[in-house]
C-alpha atoms as a PDB file:
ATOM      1  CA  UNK A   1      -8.327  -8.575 -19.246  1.00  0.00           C
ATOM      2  CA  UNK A   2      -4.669  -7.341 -19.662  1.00  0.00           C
ATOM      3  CA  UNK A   3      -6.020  -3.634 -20.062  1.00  0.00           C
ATOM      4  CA  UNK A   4      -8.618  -3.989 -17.296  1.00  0.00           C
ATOM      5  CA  UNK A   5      -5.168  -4.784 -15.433  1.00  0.00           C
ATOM      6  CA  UNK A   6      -3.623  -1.758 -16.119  1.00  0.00           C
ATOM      7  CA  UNK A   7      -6.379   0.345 -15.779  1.00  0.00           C
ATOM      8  CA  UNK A   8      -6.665  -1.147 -12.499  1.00  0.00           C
ATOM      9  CA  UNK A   9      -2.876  -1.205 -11.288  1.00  0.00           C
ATOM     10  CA  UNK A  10      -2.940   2.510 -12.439  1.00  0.00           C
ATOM     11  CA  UNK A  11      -5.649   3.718 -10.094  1.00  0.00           C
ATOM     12  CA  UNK A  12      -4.509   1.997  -7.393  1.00  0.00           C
ATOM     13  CA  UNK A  13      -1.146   3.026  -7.828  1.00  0.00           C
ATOM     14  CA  UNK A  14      -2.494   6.899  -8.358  1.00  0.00           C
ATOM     15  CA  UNK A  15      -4.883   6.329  -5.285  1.00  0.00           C
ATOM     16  CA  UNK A  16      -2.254   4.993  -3.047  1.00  0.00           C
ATOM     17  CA  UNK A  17       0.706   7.170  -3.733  1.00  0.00           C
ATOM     18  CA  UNK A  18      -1.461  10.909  -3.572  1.00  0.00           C
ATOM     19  CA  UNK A  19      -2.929   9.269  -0.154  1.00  0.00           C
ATOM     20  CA  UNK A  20       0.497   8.566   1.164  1.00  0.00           C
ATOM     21  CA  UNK A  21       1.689  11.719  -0.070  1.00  0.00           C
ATOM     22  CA  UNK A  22      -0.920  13.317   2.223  1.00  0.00           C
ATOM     23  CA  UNK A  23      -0.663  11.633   5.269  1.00  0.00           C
ATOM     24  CA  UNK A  24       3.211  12.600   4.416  1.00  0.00           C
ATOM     25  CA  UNK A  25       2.379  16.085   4.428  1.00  0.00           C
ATOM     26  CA  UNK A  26       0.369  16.066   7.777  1.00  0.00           C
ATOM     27  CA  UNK A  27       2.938  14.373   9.133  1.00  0.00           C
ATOM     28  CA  UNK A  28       0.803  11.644   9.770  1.00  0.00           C
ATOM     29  CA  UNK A  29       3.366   9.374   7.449  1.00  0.00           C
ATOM     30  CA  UNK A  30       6.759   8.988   7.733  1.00  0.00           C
ATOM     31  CA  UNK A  31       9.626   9.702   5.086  1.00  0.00           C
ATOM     32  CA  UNK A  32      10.745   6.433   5.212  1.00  0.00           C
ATOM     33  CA  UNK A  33       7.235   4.717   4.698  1.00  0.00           C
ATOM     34  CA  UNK A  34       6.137   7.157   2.303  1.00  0.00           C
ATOM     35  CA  UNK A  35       9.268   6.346   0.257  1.00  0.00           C
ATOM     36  CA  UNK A  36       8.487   2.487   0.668  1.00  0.00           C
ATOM     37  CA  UNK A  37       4.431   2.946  -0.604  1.00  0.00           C
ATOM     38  CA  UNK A  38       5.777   5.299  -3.230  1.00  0.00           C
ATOM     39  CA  UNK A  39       8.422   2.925  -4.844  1.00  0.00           C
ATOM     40  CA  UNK A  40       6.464  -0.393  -4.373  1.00  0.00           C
ATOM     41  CA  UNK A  41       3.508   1.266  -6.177  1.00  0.00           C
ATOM     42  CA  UNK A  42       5.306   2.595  -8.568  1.00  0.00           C
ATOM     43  CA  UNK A  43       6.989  -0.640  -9.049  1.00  0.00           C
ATOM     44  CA  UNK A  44       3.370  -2.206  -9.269  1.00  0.00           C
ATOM     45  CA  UNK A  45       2.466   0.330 -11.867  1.00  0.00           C
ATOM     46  CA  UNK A  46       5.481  -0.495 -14.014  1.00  0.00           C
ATOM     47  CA  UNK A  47       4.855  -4.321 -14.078  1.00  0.00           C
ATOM     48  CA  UNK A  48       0.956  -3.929 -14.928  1.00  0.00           C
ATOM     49  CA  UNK A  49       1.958  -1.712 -17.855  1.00  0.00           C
ATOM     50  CA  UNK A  50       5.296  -4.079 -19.026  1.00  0.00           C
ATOM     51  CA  UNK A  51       3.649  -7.316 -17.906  1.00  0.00           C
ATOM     52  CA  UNK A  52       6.241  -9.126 -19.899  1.00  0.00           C
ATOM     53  CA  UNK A  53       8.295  -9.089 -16.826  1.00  0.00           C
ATOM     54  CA  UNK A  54       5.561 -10.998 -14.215  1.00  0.00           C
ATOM     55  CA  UNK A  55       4.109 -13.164 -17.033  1.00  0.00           C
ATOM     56  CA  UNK A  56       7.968 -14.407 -17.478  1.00  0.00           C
ATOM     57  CA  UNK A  57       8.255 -15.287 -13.792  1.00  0.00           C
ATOM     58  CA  UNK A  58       4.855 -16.100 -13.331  1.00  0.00           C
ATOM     59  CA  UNK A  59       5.284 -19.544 -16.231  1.00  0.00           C
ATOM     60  CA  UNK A  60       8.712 -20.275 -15.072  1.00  0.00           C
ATOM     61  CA  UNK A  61       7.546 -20.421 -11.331  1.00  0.00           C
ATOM     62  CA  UNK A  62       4.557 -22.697 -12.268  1.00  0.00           C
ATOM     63  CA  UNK A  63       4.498 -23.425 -15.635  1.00  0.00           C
ATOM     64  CA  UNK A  64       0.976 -21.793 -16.457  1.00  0.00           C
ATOM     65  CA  UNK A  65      -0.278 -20.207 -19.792  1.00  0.00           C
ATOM     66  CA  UNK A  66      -0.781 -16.013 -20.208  1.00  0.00           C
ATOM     67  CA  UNK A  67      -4.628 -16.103 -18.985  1.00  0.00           C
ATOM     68  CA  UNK A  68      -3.189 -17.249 -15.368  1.00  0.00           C
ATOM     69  CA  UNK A  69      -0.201 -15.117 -15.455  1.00  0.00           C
ATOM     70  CA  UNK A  70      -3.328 -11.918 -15.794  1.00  0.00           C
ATOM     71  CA  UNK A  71      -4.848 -13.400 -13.170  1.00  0.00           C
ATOM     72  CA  UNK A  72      -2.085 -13.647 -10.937  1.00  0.00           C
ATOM     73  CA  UNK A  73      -0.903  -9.998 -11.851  1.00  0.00           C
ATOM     74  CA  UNK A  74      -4.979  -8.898 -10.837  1.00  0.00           C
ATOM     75  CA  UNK A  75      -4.660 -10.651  -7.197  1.00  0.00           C
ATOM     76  CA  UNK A  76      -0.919  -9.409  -6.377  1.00  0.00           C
ATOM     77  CA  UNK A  77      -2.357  -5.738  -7.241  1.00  0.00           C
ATOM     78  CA  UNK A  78      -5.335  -6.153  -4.854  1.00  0.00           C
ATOM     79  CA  UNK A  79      -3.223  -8.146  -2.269  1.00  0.00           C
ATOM     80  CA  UNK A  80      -0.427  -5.390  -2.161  1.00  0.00           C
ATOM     81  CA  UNK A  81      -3.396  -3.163  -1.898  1.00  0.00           C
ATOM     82  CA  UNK A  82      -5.396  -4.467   0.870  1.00  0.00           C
ATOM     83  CA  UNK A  83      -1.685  -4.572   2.526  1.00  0.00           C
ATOM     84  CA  UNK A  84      -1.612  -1.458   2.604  1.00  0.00           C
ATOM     85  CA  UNK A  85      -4.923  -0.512   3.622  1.00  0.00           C
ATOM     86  CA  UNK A  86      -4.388  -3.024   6.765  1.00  0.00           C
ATOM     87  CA  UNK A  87      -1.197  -1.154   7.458  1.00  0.00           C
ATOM     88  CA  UNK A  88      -2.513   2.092   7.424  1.00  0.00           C
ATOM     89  CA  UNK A  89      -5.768   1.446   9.889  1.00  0.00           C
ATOM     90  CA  UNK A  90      -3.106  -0.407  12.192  1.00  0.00           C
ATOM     91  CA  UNK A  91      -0.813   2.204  11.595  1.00  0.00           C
ATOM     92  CA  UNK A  92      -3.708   5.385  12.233  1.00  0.00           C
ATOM     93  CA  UNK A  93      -5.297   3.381  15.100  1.00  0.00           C
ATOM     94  CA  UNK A  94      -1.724   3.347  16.862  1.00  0.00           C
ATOM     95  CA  UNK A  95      -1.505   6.487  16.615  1.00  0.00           C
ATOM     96  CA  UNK A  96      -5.182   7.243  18.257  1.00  0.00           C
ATOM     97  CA  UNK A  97      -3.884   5.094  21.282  1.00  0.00           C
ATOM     98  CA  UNK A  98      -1.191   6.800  21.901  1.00  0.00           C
ATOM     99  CA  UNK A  99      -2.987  10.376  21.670  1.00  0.00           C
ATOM    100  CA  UNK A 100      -5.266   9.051  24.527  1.00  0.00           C
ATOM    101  CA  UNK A 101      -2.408   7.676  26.089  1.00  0.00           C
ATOM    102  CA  UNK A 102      -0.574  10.836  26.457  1.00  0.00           C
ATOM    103  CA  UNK A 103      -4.160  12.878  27.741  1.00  0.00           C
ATOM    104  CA  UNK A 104      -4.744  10.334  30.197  1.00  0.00           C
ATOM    105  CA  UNK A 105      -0.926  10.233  31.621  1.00  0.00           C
ATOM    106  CA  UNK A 106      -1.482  14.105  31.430  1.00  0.00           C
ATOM    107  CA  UNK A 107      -4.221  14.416  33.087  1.00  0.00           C
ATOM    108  CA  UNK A 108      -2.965  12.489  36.171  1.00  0.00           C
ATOM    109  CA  UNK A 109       0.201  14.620  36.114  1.00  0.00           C
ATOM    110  CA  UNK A 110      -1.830  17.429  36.834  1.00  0.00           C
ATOM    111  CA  UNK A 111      -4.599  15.706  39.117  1.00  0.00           C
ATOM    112  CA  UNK A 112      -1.753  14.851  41.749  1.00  0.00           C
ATOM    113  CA  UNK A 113      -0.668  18.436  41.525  1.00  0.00           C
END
């Protein structure tokens, strides 16, 4: 389960990073946010391979055994994941609405000419 958990936490991390670095350079993502996915993915990747760290928190938090502290790792990678796939359908669909926005308020700029 542990290397399932890495293998896991690894694609993600791969997946998520080389996406935001493309939306980065279409300049559909900002610096800023690119920085953010970059570093909190990175961070993800670094825990899943030295799980020592989140298993440590994980039985002081709630006193649970290694098996649950996997378990937990496995839903904070797909949580953080499926954050960031909300964020970035909120964050593209924004975008959209503004585009069509900006056409229509163009449009009647030129229709009262």
């Amino acid at each position: 389960m542990i290397i399932a958990t890495k293998i896991i936490a690894i694609f993600l991390a791969v997946m998520v990073i080389s996406k935001t670095f493309y939306d980065y350079k279409r300049k559909r993502e900002s610096l800023t946010m690119f920085l953010f996915w970059t570093l909190a993915w990175i961070f993800i990747a670094y825990v899943a391979l030295v799980p020592g760290i989140f298993y440590s928190f994980a039985t002081k938090m709630a006193d649970q055994n290694v098996g649950t502290g996997t378990f937990v790792g496995l839903a904070f990678i797909f949580l953080f994941f499926i954050t960031y796939r909300i964020y970035m359908k909120a964050h593209r669909l924004e975008q959209q609405i503004r585009d069509i926005v900006m056409r229509i308020g163009i449009k009647d700029i030129e229709e009262k000419k």
